[in-house]
PDB file of N, CA and C in Angstrom:
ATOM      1  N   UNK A   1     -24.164   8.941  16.428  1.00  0.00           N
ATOM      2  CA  UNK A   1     -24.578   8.634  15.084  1.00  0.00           C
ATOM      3  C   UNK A   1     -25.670   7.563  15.165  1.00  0.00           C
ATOM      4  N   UNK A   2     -26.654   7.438  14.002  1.00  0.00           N
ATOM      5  CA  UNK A   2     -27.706   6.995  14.183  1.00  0.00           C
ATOM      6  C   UNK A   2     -27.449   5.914  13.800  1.00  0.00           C
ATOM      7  N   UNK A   3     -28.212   4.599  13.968  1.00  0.00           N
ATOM      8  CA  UNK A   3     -28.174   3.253  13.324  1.00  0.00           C
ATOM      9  C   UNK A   3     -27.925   3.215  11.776  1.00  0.00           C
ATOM     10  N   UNK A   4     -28.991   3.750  11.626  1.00  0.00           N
ATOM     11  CA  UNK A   4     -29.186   3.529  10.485  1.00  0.00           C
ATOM     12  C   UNK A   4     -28.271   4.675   8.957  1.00  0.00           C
ATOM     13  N   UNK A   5     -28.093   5.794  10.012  1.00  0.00           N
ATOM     14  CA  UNK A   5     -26.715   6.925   9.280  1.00  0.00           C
ATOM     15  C   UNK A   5     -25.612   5.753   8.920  1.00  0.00           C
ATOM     16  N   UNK A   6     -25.130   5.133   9.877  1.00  0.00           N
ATOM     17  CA  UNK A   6     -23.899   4.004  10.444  1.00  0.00           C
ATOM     18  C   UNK A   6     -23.932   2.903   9.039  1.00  0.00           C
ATOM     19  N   UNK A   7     -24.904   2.659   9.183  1.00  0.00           N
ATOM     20  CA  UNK A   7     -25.006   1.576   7.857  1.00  0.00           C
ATOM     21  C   UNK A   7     -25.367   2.384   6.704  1.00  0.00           C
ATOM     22  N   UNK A   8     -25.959   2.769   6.488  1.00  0.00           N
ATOM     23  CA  UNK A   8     -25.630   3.868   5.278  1.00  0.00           C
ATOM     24  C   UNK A   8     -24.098   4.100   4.848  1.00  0.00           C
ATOM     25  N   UNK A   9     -23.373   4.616   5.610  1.00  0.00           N
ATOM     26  CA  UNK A   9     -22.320   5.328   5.390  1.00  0.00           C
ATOM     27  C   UNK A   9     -21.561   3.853   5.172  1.00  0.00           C
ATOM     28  N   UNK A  10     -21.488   3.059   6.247  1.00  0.00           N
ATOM     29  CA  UNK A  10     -20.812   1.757   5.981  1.00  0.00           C
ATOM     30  C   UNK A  10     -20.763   1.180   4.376  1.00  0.00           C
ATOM     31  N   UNK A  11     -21.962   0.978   4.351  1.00  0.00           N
ATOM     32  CA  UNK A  11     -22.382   0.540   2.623  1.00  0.00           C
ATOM     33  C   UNK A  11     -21.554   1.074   1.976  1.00  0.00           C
ATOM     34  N   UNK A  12     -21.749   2.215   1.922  1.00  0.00           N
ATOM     35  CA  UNK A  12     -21.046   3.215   0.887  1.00  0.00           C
ATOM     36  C   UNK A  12     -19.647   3.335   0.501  1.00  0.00           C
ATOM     37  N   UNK A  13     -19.306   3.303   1.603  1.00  0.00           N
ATOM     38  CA  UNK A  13     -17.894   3.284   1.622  1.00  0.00           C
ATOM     39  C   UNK A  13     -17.177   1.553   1.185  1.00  0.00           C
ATOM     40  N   UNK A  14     -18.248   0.440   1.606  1.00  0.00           N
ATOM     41  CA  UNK A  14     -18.054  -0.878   0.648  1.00  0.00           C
ATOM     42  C   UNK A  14     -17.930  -0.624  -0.762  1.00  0.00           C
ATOM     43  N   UNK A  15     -18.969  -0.072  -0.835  1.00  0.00           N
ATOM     44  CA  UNK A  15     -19.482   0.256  -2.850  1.00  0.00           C
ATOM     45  C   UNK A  15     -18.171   0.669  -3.258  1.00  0.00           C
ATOM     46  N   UNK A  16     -17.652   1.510  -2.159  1.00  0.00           N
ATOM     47  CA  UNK A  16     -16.342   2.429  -3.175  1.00  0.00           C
ATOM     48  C   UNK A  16     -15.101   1.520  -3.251  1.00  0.00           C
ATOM     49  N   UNK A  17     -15.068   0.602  -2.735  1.00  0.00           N
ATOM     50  CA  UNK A  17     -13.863  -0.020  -2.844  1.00  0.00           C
ATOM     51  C   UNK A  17     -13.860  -1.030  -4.347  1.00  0.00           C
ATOM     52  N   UNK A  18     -14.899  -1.243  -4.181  1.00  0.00           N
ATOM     53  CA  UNK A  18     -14.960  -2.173  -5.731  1.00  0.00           C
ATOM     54  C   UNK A  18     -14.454  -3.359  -5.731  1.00  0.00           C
ATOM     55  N   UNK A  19     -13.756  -3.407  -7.094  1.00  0.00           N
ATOM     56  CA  UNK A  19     -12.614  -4.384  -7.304  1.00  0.00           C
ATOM     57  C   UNK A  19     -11.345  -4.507  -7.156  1.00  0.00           C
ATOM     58  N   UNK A  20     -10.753  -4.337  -6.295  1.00  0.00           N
ATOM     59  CA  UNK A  20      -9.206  -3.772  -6.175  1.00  0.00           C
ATOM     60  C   UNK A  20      -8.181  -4.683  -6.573  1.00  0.00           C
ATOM     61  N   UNK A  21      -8.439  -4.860  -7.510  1.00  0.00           N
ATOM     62  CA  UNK A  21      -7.105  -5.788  -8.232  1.00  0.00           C
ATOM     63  C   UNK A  21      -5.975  -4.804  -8.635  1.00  0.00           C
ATOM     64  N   UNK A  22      -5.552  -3.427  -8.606  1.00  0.00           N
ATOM     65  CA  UNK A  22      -4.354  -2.996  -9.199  1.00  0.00           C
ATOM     66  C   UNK A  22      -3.871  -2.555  -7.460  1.00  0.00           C
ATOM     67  N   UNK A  23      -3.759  -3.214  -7.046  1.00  0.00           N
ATOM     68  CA  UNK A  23      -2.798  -2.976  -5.358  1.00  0.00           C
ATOM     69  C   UNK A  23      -1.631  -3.431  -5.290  1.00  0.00           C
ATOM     70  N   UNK A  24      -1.170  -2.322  -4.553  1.00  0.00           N
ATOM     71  CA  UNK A  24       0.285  -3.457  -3.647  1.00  0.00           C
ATOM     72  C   UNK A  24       0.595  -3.066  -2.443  1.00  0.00           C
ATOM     73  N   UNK A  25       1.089  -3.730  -1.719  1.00  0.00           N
ATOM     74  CA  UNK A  25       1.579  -2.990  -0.429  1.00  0.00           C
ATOM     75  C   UNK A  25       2.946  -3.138  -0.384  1.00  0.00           C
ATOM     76  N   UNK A  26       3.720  -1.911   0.060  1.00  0.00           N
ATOM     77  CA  UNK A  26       4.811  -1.903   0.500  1.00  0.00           C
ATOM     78  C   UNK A  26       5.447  -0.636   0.397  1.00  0.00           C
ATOM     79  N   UNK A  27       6.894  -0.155   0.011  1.00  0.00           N
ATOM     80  CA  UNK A  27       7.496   0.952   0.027  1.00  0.00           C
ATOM     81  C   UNK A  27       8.276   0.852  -1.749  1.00  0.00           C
ATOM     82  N   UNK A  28       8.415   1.911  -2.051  1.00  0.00           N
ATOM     83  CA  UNK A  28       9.142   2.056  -3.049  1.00  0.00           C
ATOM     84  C   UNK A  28      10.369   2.999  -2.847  1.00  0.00           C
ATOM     85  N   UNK A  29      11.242   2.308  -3.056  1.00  0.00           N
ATOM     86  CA  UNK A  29      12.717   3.177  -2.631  1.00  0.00           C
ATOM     87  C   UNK A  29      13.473   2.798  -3.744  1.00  0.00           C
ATOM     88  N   UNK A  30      14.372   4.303  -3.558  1.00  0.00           N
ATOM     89  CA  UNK A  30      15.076   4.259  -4.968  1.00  0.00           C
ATOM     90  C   UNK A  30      16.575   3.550  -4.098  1.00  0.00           C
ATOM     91  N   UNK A  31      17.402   2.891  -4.748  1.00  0.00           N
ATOM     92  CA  UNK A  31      18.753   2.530  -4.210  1.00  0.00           C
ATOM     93  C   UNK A  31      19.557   2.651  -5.153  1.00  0.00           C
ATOM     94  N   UNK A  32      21.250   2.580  -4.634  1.00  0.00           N
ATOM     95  CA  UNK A  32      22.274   2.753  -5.778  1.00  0.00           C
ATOM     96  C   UNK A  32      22.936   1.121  -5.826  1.00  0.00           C
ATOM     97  N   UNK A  33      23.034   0.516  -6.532  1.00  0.00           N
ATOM     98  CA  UNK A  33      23.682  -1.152  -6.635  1.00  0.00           C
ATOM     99  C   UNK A  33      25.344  -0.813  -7.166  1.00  0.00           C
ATOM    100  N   UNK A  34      26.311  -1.141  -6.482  1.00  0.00           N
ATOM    101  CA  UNK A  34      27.238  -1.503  -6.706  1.00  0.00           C
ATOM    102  C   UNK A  34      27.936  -2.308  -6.668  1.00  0.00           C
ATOM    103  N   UNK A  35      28.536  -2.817  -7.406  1.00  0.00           N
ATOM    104  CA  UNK A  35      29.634  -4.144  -8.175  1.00  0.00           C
ATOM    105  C   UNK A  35      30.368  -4.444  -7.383  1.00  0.00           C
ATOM    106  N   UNK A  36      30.998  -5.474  -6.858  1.00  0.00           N
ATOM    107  CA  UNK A  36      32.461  -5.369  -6.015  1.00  0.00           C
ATOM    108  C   UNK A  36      33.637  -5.445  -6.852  1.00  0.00           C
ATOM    109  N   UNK A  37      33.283  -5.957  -8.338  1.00  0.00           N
ATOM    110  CA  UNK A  37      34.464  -5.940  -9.142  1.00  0.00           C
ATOM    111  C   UNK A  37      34.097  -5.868 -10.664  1.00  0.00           C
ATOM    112  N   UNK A  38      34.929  -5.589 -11.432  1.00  0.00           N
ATOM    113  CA  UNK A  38      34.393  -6.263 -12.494  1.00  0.00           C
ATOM    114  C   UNK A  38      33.851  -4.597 -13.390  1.00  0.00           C
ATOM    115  N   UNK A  39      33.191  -3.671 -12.948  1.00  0.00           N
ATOM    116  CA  UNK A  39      32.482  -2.603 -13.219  1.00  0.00           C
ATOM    117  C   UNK A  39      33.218  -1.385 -13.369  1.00  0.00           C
ATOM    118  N   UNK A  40      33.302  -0.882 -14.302  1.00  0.00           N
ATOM    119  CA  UNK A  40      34.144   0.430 -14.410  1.00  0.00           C
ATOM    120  C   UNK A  40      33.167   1.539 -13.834  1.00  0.00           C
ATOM    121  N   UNK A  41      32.014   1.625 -13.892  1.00  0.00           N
ATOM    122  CA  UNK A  41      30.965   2.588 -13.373  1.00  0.00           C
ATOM    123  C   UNK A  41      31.217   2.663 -11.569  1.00  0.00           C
ATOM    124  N   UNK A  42      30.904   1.500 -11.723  1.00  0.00           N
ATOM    125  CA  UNK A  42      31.148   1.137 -10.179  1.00  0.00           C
ATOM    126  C   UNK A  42      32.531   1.608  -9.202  1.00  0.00           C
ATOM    127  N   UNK A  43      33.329   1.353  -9.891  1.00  0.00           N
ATOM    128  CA  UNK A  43      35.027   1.301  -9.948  1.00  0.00           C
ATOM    129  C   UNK A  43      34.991   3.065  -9.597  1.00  0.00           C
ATOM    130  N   UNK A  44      34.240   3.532 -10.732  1.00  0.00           N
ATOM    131  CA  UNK A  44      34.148   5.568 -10.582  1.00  0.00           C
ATOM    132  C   UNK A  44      33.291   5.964  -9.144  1.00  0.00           C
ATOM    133  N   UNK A  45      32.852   4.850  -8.312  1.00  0.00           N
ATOM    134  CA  UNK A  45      31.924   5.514  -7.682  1.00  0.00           C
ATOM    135  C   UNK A  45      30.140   5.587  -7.380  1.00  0.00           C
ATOM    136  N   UNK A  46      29.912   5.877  -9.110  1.00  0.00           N
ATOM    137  CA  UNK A  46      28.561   6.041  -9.546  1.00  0.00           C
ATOM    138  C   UNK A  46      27.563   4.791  -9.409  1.00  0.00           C
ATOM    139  N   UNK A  47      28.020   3.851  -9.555  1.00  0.00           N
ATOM    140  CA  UNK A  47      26.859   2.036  -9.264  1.00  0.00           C
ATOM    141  C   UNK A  47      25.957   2.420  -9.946  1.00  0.00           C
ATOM    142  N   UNK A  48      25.006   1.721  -9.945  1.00  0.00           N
ATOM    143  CA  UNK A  48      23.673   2.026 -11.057  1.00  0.00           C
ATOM    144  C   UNK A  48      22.372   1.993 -10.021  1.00  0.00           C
ATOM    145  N   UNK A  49      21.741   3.248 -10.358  1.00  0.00           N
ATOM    146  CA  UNK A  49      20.229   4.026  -9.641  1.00  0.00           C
ATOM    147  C   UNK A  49      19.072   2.547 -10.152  1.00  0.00           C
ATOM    148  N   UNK A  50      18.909   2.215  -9.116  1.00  0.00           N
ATOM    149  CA  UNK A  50      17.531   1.320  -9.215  1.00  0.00           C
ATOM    150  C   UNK A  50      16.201   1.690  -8.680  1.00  0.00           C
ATOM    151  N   UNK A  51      15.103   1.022  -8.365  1.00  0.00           N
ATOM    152  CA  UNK A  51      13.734   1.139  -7.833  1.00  0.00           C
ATOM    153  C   UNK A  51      13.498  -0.224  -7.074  1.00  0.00           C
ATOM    154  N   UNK A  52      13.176  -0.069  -6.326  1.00  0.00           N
ATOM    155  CA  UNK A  52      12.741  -1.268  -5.256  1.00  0.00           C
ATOM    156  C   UNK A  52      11.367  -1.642  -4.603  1.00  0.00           C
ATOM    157  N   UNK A  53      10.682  -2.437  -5.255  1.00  0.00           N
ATOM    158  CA  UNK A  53       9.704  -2.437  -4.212  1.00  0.00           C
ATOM    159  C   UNK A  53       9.773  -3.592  -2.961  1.00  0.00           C
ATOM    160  N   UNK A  54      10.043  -2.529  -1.530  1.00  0.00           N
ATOM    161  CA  UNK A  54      10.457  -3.290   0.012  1.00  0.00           C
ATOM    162  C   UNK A  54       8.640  -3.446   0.453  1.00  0.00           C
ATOM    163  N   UNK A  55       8.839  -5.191   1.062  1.00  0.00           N
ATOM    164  CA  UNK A  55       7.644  -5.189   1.234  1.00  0.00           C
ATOM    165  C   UNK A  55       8.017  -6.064   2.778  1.00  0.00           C
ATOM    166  N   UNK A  56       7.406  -5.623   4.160  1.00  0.00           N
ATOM    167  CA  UNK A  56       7.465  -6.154   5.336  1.00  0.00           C
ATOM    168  C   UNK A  56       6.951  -7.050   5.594  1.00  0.00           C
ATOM    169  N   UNK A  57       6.735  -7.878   6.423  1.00  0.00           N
ATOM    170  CA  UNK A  57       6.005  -9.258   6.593  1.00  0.00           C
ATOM    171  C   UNK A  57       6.492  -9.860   7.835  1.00  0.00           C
ATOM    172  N   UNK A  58       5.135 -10.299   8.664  1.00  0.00           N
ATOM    173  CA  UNK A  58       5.372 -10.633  10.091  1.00  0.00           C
ATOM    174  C   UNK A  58       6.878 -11.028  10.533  1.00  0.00           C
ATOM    175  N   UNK A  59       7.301 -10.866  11.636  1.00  0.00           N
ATOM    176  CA  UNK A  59       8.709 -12.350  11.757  1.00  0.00           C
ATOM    177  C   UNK A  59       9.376 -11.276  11.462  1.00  0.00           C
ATOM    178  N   UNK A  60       9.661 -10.193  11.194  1.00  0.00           N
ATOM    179  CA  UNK A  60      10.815  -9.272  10.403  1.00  0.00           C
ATOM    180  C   UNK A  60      11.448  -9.571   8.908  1.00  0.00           C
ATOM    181  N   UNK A  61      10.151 -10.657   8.246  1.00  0.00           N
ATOM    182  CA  UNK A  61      10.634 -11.278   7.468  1.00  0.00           C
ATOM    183  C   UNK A  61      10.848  -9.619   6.197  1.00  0.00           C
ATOM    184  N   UNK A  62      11.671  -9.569   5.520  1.00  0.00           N
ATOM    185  CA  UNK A  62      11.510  -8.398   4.182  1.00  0.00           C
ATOM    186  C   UNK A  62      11.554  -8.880   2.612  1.00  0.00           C
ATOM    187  N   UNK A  63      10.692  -8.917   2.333  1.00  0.00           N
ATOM    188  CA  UNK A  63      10.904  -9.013   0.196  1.00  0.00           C
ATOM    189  C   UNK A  63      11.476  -7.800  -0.542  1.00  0.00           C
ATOM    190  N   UNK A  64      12.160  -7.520  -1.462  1.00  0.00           N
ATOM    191  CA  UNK A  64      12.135  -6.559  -2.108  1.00  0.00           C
ATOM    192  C   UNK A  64      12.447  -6.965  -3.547  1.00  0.00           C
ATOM    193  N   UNK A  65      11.550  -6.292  -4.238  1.00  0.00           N
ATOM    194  CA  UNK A  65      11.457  -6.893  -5.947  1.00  0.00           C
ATOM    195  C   UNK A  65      12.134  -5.538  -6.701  1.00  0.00           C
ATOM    196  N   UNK A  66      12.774  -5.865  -7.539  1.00  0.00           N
ATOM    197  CA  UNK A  66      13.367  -4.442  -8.445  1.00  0.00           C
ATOM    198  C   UNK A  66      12.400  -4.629  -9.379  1.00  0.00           C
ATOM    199  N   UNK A  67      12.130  -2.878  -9.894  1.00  0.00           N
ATOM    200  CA  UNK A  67      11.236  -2.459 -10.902  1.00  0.00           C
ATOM    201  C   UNK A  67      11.992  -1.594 -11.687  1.00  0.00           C
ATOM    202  N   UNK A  68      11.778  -2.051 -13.328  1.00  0.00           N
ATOM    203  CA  UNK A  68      11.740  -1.487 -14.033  1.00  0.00           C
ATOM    204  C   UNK A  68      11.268   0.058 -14.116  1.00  0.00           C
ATOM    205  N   UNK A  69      12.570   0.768 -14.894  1.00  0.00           N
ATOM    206  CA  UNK A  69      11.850   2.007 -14.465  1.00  0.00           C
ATOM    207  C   UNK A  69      10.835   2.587 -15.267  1.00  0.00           C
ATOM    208  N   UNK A  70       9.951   2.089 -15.863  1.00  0.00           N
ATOM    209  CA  UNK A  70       9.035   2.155 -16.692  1.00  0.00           C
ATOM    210  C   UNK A  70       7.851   1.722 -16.295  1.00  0.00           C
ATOM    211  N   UNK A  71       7.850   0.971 -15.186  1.00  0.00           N
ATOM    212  CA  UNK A  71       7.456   0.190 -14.237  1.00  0.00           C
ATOM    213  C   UNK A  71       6.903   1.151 -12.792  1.00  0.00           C
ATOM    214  N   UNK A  72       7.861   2.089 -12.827  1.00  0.00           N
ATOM    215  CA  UNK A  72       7.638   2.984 -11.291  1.00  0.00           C
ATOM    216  C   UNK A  72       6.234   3.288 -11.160  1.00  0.00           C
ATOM    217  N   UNK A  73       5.788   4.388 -12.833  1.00  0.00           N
ATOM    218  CA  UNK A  73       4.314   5.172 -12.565  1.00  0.00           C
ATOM    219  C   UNK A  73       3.244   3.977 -12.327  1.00  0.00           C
ATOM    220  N   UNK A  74       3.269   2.982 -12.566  1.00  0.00           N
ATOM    221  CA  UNK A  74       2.129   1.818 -12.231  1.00  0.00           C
ATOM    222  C   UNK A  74       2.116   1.380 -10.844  1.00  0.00           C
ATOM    223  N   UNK A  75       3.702   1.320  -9.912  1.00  0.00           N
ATOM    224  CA  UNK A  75       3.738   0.788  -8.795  1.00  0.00           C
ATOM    225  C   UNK A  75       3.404   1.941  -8.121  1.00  0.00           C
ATOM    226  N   UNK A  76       3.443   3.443  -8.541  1.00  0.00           N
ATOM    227  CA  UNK A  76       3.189   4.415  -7.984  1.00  0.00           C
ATOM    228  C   UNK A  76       1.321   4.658  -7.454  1.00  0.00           C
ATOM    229  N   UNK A  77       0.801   4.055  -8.604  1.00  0.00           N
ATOM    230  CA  UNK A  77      -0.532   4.208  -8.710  1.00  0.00           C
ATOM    231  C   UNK A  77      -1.042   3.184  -7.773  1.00  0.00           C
ATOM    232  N   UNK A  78      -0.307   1.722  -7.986  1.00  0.00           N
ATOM    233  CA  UNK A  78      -1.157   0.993  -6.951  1.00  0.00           C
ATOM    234  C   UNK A  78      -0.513   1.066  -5.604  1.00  0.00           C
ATOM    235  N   UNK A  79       0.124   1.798  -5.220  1.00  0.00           N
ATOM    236  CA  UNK A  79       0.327   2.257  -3.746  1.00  0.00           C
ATOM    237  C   UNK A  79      -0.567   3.074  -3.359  1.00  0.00           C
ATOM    238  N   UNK A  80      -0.474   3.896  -4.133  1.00  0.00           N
ATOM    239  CA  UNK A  80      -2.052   5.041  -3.974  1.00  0.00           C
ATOM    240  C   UNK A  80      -3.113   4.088  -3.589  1.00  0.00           C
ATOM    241  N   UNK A  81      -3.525   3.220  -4.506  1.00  0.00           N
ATOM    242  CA  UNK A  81      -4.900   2.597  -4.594  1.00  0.00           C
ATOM    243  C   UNK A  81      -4.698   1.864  -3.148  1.00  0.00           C
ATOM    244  N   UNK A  82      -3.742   0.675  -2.654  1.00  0.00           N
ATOM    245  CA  UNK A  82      -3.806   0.041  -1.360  1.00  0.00           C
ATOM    246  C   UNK A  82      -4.382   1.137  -0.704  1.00  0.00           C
ATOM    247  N   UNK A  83      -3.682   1.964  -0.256  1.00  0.00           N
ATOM    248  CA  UNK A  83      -3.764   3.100   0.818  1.00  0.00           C
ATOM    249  C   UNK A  83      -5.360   3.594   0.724  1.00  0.00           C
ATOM    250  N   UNK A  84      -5.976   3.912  -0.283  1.00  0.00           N
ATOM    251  CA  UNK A  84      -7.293   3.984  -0.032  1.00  0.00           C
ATOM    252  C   UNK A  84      -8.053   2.982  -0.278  1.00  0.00           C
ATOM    253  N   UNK A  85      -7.607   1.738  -0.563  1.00  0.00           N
ATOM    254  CA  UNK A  85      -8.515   0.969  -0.019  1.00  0.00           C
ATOM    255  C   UNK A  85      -8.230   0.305   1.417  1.00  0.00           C
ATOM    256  N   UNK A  86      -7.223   0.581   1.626  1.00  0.00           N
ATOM    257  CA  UNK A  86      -6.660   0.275   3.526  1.00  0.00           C
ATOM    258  C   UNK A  86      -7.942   1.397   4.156  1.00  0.00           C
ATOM    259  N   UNK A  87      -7.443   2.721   3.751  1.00  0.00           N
ATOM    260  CA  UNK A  87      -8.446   3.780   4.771  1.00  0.00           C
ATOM    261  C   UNK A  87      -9.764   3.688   5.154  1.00  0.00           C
ATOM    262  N   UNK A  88     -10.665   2.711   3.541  1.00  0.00           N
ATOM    263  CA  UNK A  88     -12.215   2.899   3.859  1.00  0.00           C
ATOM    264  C   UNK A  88     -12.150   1.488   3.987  1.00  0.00           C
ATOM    265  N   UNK A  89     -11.185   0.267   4.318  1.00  0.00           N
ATOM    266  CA  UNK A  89     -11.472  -0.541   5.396  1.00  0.00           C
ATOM    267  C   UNK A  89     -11.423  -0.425   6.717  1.00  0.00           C
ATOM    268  N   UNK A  90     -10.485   1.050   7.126  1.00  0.00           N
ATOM    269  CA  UNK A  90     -10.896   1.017   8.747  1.00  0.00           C
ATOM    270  C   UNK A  90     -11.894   2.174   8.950  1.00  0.00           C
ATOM    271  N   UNK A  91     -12.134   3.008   7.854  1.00  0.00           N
ATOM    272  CA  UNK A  91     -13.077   3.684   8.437  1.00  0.00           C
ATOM    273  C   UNK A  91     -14.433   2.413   8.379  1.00  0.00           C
ATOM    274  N   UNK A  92     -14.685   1.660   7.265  1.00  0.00           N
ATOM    275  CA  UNK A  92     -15.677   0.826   7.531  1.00  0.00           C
ATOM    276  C   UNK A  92     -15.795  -0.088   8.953  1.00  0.00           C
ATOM    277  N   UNK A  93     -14.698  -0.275   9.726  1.00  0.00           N
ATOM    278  CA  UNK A  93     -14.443  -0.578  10.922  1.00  0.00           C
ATOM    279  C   UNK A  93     -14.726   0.043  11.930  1.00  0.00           C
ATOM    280  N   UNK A  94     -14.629   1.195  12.111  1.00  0.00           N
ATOM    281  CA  UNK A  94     -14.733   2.557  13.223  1.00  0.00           C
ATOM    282  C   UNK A  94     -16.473   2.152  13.005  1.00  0.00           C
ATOM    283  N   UNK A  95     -17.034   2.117  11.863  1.00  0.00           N
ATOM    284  CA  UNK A  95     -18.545   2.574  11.509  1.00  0.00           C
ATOM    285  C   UNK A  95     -19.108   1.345  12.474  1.00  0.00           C
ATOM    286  N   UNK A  96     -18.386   0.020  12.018  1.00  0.00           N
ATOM    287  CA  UNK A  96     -18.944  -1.510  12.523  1.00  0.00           C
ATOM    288  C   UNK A  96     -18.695  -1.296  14.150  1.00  0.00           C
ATOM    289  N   UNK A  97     -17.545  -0.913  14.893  1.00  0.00           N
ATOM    290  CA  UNK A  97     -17.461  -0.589  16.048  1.00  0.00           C
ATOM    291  C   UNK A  97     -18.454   0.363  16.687  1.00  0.00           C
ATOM    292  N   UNK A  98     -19.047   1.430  16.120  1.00  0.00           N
ATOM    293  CA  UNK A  98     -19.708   2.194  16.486  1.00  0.00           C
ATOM    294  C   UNK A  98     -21.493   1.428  16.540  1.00  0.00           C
ATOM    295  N   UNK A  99     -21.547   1.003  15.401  1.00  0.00           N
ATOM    296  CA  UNK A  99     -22.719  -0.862  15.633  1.00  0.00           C
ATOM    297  C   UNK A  99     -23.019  -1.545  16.671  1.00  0.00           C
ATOM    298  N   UNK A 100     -21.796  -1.541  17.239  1.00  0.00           N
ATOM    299  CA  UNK A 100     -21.977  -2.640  18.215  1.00  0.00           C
ATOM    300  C   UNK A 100     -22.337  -2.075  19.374  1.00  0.00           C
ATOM    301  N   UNK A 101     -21.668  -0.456  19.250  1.00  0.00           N
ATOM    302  CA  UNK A 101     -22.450  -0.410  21.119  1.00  0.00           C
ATOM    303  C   UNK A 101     -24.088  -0.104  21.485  1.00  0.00           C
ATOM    304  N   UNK A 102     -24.087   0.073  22.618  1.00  0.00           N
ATOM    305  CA  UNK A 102     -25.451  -0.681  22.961  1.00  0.00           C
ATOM    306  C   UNK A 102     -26.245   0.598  22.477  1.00  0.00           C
ATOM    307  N   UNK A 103     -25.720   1.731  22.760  1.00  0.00           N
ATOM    308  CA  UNK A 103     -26.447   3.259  22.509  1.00  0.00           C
ATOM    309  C   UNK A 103     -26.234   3.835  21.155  1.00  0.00           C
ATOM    310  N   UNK A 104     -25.886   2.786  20.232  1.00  0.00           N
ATOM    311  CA  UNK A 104     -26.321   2.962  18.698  1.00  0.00           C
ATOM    312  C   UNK A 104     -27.874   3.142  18.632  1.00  0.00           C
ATOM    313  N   UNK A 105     -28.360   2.533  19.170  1.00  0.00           N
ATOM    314  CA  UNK A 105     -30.096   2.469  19.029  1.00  0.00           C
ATOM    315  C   UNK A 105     -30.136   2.214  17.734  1.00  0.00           C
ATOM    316  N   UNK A 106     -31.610   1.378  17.446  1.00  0.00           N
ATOM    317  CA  UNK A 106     -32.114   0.832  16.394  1.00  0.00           C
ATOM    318  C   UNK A 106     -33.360   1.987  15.819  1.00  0.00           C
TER     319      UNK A 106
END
């Protein structure tokens, strides 16, 4: 690829990322919460269906925040959005790696 293809394409793929303020990173998992006492639902078995957003962090450290389930289609969307703005930061990477070697030519 040519120098100047390389930065082209690089650019571009900057432009597309924009402003990414609606992100998140992590997993969304559904879980069941049950009571140890106290709960007749619980008591039947059934516990109550939640949403979780599990988020990893160096150290094995883990967060997980419960979401509203009204809440899901938004956390749904900015998982989408991380993920492509994760992808055209490493493809913008592959492009910058491909920069540096010597037989990029100018």
């Amino acid at each position: 690829m040519r120098f100047k293809e390389a930065v082209r394409r690089r650019d571009s793929l900057a432009r597309a990322i924009g402003q990414p303020g609606e992100i998140v990173r992590g997993s969304l998992l559904h879980r069941t919460i049950r009571h140890k006492q106290g709960c007749q639902t619980c008591a039947r078995g059934e516990g109550h269906p939640v949403w979780v957003l599990s988020i990893n962090y160096p150290g094995g450290r883990n967060k997980q925040i419960s979401i509203r389930a009204e809440q899901k289609e938004q956390v749904e969307r900015w998982l989408v959005n991380y993920h492509q703005v994760k992808d055209r930061l490493e493809a913008i990477c592959e492009l910058n790696h491909a920069l540096l070697r010597p037989e990029a030519g100018k």
